[in-house]
N, C-alpha and C. Protein backbone atom coordinates (compact mmCIF):
# COMPACT_ATOMS: atom_id res chain seq x y z
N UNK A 1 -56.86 6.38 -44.03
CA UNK A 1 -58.18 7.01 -44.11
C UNK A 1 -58.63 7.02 -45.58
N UNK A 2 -59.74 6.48 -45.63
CA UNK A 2 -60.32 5.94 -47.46
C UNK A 2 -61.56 7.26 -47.07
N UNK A 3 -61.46 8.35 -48.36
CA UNK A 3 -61.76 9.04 -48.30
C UNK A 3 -63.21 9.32 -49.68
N UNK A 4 -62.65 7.65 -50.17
CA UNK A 4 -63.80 7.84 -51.54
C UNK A 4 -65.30 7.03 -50.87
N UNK A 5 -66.05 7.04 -51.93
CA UNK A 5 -67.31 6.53 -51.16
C UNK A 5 -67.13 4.69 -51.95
N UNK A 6 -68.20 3.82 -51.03
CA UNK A 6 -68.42 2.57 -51.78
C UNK A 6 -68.59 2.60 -52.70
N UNK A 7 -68.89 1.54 -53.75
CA UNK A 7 -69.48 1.59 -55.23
C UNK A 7 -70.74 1.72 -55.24
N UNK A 8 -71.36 1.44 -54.14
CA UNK A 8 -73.04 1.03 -54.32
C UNK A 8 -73.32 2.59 -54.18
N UNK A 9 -72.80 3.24 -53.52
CA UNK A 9 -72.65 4.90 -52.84
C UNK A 9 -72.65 5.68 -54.44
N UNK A 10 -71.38 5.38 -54.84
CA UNK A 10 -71.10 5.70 -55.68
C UNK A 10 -72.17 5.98 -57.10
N UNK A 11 -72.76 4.06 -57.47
CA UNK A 11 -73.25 4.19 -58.65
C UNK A 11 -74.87 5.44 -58.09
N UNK A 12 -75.32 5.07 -57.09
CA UNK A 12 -76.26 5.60 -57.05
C UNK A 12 -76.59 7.07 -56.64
N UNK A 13 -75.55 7.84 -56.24
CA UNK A 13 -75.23 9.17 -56.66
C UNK A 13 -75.14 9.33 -57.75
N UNK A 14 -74.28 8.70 -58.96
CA UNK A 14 -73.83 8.75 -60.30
C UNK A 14 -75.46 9.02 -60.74
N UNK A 15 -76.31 7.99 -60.64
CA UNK A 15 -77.58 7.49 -61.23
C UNK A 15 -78.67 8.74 -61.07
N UNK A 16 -78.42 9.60 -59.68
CA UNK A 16 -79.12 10.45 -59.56
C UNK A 16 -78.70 11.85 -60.27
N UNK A 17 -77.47 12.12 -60.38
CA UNK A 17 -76.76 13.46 -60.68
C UNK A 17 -77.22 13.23 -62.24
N UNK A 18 -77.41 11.92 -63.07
CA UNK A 18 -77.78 11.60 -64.79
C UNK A 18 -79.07 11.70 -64.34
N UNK A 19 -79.96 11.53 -63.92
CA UNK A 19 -81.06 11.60 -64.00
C UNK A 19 -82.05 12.95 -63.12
N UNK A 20 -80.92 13.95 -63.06
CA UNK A 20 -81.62 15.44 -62.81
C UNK A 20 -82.11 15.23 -61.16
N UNK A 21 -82.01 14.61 -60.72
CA UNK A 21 -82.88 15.11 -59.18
C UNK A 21 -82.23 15.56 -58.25
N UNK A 22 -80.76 15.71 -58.36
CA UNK A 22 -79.98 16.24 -57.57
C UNK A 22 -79.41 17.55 -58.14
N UNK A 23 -80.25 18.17 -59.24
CA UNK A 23 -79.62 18.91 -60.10
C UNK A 23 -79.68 20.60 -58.75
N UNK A 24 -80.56 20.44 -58.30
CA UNK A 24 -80.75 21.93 -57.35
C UNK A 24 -79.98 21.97 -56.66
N UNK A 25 -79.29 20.91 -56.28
CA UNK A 25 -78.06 20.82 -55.40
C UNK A 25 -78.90 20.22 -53.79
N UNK A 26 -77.89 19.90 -52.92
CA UNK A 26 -78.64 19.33 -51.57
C UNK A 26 -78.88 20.22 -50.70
N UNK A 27 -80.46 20.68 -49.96
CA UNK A 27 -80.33 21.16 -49.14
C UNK A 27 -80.35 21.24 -47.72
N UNK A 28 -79.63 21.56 -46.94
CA UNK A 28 -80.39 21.09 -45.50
C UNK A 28 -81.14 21.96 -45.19
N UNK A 29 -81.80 21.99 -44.00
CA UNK A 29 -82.32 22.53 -42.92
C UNK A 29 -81.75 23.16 -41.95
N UNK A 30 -81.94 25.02 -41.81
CA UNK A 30 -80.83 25.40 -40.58
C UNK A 30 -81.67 25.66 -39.45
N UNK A 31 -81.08 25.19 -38.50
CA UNK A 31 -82.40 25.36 -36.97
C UNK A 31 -82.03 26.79 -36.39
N UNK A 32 -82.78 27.19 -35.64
CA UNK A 32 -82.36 28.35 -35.30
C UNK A 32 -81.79 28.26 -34.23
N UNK A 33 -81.53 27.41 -33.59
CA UNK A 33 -80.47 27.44 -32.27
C UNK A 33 -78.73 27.10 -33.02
N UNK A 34 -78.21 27.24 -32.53
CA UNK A 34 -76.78 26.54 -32.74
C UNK A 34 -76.06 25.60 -31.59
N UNK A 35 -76.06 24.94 -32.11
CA UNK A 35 -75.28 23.75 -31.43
C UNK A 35 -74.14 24.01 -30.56
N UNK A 36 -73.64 24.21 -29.57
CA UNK A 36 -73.17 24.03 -28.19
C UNK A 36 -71.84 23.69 -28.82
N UNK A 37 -70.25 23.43 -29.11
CA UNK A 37 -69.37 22.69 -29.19
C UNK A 37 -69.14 21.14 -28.72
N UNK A 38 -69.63 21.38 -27.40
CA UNK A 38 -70.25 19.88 -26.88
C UNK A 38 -71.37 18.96 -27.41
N UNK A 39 -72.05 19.96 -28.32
CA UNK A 39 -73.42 19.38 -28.51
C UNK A 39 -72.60 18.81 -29.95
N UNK A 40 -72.19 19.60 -30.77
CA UNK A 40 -71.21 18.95 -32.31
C UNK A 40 -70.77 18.12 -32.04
N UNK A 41 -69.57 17.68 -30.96
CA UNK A 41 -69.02 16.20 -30.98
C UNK A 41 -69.43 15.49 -30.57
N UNK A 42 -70.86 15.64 -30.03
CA UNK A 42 -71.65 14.29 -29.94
C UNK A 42 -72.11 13.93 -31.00
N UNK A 43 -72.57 14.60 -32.09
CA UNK A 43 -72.76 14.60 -33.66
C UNK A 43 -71.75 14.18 -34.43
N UNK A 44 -70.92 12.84 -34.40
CA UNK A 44 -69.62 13.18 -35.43
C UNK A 44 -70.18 12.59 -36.71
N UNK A 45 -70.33 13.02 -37.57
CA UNK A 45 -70.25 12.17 -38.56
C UNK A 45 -70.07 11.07 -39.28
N UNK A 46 -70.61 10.15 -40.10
CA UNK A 46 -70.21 8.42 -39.43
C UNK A 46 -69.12 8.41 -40.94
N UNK A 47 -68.69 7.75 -40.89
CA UNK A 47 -67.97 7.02 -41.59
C UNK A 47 -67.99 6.82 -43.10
N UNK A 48 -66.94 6.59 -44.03
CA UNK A 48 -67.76 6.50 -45.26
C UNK A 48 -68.35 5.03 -45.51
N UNK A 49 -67.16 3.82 -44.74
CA UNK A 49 -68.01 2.64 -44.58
C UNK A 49 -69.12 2.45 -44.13
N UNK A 50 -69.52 3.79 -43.15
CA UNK A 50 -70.87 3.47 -42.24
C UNK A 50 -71.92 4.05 -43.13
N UNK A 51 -71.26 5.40 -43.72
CA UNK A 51 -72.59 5.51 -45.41
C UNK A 51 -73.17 4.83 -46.30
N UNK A 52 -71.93 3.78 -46.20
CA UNK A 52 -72.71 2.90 -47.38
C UNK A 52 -72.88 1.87 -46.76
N UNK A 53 -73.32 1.00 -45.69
CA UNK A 53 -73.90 -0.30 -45.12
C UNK A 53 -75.34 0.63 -44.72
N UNK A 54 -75.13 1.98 -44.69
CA UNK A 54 -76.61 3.08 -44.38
C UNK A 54 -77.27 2.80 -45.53
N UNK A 55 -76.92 3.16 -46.85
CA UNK A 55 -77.32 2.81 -47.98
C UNK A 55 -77.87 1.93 -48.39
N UNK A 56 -77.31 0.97 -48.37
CA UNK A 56 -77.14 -0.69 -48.69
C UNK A 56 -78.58 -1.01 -47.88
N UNK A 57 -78.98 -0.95 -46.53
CA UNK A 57 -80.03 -1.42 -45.63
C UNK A 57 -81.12 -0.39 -46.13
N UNK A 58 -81.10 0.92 -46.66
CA UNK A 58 -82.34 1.57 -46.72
C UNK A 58 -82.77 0.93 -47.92
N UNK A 59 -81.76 0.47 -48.91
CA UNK A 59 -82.18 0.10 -50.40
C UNK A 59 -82.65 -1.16 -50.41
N UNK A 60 -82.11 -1.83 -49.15
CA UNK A 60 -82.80 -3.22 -49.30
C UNK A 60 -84.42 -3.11 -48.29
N UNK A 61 -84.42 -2.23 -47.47
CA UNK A 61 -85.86 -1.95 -47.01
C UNK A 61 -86.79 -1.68 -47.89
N UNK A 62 -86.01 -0.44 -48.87
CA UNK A 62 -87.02 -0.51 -50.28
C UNK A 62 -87.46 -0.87 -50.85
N UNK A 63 -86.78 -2.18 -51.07
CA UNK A 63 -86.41 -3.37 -51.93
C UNK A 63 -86.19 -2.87 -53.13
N UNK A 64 -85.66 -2.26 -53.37
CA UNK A 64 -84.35 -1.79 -54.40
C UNK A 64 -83.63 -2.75 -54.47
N UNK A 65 -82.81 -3.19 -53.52
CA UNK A 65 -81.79 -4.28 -53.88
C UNK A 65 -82.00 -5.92 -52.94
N UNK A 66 -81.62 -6.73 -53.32
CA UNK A 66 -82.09 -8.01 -52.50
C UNK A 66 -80.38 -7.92 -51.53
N UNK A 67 -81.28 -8.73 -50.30
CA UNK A 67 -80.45 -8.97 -49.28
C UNK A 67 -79.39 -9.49 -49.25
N UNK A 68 -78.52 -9.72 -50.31
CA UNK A 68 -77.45 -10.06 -49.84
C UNK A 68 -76.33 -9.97 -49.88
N UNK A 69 -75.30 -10.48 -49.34
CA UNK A 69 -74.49 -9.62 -48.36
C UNK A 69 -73.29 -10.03 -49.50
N UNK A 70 -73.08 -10.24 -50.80
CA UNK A 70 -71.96 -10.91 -51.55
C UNK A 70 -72.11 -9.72 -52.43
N UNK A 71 -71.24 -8.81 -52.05
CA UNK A 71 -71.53 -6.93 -53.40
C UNK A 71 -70.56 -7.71 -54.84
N UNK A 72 -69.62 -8.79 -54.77
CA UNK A 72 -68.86 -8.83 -56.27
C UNK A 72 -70.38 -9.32 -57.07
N UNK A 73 -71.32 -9.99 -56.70
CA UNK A 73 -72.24 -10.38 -57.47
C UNK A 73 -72.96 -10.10 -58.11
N UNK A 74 -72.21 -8.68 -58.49
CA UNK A 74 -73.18 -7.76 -58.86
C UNK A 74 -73.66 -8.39 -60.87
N UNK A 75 -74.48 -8.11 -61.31
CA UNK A 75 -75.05 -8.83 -62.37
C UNK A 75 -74.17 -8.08 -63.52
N UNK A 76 -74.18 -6.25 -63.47
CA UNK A 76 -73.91 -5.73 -64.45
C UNK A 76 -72.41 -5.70 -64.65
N UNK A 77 -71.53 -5.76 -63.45
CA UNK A 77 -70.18 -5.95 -63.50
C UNK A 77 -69.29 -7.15 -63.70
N UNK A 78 -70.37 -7.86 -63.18
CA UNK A 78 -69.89 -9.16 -63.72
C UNK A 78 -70.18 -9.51 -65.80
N UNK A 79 -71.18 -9.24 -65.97
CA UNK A 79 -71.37 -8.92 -67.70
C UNK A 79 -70.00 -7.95 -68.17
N UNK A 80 -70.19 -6.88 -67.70
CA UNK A 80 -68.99 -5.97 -68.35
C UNK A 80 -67.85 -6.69 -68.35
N UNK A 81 -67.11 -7.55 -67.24
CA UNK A 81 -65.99 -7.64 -67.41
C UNK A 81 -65.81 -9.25 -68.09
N UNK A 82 -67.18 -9.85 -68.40
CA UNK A 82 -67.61 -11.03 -69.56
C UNK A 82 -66.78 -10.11 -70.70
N UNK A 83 -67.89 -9.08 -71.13
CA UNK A 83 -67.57 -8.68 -72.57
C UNK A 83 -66.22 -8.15 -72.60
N UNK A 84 -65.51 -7.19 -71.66
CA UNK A 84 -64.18 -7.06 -71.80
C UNK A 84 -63.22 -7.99 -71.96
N UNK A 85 -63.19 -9.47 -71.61
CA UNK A 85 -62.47 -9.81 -72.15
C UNK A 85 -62.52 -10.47 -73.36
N UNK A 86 -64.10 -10.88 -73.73
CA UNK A 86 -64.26 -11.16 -74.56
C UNK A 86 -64.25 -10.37 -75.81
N UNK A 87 -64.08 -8.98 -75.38
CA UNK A 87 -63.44 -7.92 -76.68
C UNK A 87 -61.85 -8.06 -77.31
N UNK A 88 -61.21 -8.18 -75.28
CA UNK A 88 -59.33 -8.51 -76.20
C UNK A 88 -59.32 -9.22 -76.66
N UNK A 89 -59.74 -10.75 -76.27
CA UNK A 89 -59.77 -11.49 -77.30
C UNK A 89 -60.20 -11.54 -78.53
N UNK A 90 -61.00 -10.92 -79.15
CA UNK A 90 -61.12 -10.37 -80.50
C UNK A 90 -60.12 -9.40 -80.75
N UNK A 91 -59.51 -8.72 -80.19
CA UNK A 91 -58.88 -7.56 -80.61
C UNK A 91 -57.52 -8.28 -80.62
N UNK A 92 -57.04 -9.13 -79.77
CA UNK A 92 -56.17 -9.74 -79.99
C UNK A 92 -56.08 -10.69 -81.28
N UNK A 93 -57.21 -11.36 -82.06
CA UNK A 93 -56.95 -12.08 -83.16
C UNK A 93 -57.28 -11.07 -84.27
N UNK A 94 -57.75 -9.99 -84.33
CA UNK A 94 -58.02 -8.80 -85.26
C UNK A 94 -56.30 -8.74 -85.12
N UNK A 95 -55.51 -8.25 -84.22
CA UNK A 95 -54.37 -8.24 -84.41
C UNK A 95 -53.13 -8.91 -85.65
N UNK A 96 -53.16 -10.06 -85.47
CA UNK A 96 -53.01 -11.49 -85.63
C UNK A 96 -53.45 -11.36 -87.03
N UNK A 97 -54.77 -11.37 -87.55
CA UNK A 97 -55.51 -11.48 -89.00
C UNK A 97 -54.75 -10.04 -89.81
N UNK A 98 -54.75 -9.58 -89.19
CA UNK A 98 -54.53 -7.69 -89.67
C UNK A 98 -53.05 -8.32 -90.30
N UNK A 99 -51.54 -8.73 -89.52
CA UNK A 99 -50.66 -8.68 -89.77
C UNK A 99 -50.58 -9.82 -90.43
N UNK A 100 -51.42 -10.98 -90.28
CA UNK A 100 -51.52 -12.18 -91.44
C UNK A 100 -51.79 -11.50 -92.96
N UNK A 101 -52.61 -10.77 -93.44
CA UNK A 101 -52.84 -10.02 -93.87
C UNK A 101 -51.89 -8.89 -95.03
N UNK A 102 -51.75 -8.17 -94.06
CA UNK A 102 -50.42 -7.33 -94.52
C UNK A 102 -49.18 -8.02 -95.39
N UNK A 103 -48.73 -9.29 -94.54
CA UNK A 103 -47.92 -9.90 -94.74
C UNK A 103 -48.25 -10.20 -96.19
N UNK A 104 -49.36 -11.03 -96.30
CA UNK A 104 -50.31 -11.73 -97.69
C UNK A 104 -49.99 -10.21 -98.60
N UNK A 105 -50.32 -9.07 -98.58
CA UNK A 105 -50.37 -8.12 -99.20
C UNK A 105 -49.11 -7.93 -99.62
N UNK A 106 -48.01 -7.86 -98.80
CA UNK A 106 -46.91 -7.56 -99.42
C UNK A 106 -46.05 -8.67 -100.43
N UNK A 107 -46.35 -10.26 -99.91
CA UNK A 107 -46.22 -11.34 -101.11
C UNK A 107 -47.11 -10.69 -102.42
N UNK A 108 -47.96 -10.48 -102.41
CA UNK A 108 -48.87 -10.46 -103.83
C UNK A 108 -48.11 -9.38 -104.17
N UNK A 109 -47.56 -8.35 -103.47
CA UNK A 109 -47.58 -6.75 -104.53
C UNK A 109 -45.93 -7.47 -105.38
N UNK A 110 -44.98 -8.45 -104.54
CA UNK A 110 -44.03 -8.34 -104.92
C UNK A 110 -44.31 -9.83 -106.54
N UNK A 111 -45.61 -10.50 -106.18
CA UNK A 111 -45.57 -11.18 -107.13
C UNK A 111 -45.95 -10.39 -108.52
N UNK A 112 -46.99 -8.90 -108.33
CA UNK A 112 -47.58 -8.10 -109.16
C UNK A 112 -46.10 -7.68 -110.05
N UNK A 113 -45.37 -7.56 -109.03
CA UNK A 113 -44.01 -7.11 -109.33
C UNK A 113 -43.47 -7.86 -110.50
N UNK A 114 -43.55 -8.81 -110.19
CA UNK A 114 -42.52 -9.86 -111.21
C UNK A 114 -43.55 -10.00 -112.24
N UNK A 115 -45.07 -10.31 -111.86
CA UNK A 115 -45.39 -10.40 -113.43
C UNK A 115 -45.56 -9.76 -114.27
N UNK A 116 -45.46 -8.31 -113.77
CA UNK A 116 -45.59 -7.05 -114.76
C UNK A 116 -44.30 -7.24 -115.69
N UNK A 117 -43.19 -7.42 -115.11
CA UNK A 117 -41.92 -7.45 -115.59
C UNK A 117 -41.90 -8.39 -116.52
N UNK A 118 -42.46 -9.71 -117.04
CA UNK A 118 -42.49 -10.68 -117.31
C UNK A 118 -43.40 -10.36 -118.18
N UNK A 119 -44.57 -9.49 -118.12
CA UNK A 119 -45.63 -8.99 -119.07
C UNK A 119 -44.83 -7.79 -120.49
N UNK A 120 -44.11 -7.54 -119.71
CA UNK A 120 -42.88 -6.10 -120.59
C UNK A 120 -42.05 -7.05 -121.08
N UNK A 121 -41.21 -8.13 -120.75
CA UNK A 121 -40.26 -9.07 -121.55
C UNK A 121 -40.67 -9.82 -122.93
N UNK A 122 -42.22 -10.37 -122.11
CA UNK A 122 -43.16 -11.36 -122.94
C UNK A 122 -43.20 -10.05 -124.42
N UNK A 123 -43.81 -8.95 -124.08
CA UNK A 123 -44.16 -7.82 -125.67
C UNK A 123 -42.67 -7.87 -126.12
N UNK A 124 -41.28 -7.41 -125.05
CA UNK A 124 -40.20 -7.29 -126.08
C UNK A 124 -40.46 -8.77 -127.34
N UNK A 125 -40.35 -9.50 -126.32
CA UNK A 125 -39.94 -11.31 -127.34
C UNK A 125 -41.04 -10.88 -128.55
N UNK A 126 -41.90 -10.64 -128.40
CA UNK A 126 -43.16 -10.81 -129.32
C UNK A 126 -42.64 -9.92 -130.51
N UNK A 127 -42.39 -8.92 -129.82
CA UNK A 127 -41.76 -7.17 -131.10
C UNK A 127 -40.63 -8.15 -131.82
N UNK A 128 -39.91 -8.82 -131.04
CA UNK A 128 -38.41 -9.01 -131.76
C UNK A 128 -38.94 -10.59 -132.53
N UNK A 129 -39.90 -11.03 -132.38
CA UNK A 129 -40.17 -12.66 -132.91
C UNK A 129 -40.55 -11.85 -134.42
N UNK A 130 -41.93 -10.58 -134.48
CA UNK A 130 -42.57 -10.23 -135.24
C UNK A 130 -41.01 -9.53 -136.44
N UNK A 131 -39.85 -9.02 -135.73
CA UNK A 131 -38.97 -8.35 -136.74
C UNK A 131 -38.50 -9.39 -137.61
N UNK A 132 -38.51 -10.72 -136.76
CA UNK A 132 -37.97 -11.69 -137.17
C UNK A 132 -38.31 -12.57 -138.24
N UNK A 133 -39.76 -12.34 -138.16
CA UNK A 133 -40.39 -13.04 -139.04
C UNK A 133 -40.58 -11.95 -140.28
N UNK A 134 -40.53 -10.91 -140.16
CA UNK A 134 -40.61 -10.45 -141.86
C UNK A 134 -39.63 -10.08 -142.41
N UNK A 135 -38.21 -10.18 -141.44
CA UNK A 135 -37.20 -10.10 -142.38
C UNK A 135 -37.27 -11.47 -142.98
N UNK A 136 -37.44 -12.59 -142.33
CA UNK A 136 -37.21 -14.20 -143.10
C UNK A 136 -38.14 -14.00 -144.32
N UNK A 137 -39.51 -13.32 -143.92
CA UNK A 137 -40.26 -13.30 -145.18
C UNK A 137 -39.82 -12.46 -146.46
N UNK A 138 -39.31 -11.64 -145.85
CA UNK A 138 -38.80 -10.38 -146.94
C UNK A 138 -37.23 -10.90 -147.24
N UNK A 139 -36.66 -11.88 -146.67
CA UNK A 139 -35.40 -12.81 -146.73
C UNK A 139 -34.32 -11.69 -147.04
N UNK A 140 -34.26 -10.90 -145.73
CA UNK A 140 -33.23 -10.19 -145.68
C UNK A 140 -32.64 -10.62 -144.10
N UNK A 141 -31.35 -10.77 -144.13
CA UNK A 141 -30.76 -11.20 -143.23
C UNK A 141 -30.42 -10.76 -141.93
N UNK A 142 -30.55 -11.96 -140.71
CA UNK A 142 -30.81 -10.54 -139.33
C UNK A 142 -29.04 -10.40 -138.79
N UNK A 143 -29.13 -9.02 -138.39
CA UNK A 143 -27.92 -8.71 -138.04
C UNK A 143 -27.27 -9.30 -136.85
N UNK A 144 -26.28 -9.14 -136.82
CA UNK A 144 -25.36 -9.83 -135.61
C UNK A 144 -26.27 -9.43 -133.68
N UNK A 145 -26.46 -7.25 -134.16
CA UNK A 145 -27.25 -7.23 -132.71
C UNK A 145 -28.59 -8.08 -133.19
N UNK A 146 -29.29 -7.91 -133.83
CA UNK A 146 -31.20 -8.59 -133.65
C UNK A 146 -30.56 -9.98 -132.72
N UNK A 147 -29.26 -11.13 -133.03
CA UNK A 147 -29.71 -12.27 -133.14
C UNK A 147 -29.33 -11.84 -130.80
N UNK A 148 -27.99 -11.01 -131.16
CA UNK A 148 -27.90 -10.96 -129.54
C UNK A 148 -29.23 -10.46 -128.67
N UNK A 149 -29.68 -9.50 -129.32
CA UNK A 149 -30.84 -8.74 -128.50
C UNK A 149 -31.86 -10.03 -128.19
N UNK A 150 -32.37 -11.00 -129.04
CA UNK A 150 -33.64 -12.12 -128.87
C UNK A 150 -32.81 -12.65 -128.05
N UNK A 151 -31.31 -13.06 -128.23
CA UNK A 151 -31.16 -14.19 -126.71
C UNK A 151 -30.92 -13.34 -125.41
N UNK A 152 -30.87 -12.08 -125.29
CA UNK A 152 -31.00 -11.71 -124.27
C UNK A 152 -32.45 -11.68 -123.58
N UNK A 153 -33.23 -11.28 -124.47
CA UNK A 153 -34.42 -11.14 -124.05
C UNK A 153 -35.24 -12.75 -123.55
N UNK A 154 -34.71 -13.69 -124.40
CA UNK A 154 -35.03 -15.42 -124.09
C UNK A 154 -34.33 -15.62 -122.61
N UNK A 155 -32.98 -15.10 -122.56
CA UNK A 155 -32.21 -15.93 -121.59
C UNK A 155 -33.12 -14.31 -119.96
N UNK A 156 -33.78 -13.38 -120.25
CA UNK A 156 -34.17 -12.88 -119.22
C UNK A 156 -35.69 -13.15 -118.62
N UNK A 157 -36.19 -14.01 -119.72
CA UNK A 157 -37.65 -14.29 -119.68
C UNK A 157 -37.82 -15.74 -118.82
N UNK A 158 -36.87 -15.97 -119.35
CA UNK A 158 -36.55 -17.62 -118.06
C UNK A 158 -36.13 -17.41 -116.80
C-alpha cells in the first residue's frame, strides 16, 4: 500500500501551499443529514493512483498540461538532472585541480625552503670573502679556523 501521493499531485500541492491559497486550510461542506453506514461504503475513497490520473485529466482539460501520457518528460526534471551532473563533473575536476594544486604548493614551499638557506650561506661566503679580503689588504695572515670556516661554508653552498 503506497501511501505517498504522485509527483504531479505532489508538485502541485507544493505550488499551492508557496503560493498562499491553501493557506486557510481546506474546507468542506457538512450536510445536515448523516450518512447511513451503508451509505459510507458506497463512498470509499479512491485511490492515491486514482488522485492523480484525477489530477492529471482535470489539468489537461484546463490545459494546464498537454496530453501526454510519457510523465519522465517532464522539461524541468529532465534540466535539473542535466545540471546535476553537469555540476559533479565540475566538482569532480575542482577536486582534481584543488589537489594538483596543493601538491604544486607544497613543491614551491619546499623549494622557498632551500633557497632561503642558500640565500643565508650565499651572506655567510660574502661576510667571510669580505674578512678575507682586508686581512690580504691589511696583509695580516688568516688563521687556521677563517681558512676551515670558508671551506665549510664553499663545500655547503654546493
Amino acid at each position: 500500500n503506497n501511501n505517498t501521493l504522485g509527483p504531479l499531485t505532489e508538485r502541485l500541492l507544493s505550488a499551492l501551499i508557496e503560493d498562499g491559497v491553501c493557506d486557510q486550510g481546506i474546507t468542506c461542506e457538512v450536510e445536515d443529514d448523516v450518512p447511513s453506514p451503508s451509505q459510507h461504503a458506497k463512498r470509499a475513497l479512491p485511490t492515491i493512483s486514482e488522485v492523480e490520473i484525477r489530477v492529471r485529466e482535470e489539468l489537461v482539460e484546463l490545459g494546464v498540461l498537454d496530453n501526454s501520457d510519457n510523465e519522465s518528460e517532464d522539461e524541468v526534471l529532465t534540466e535539473l538532472l542535466t545540471k546535476q551532473d553537469e555540476l559533479r563533473e565540475l566538482a569532480a575536476y575542482n577536486r582534481t585541480q584543488i589537489n594538483l594544486l596543493y601538491e604544486t604548493a607544497l613543491e614551491y614551499m619546499k623549494q622557498q625552503d632551500i633557497r632561503h638557506k642558500i640565500d643565508v650561506i650565499d651572506d655567510e661566503v660574502c661576510d667571510t670573502y669580505r674578512n678575507f679580503m682586508l686581512k690580504k689588504h691589511k696583509k695580516i695572515p688568516y688563521s687556521k679556523k677563517e681558512k676551515d670556516q670558508a671551506n665549510k661554508l664553499l663545500q655547503e653552498r654546493d
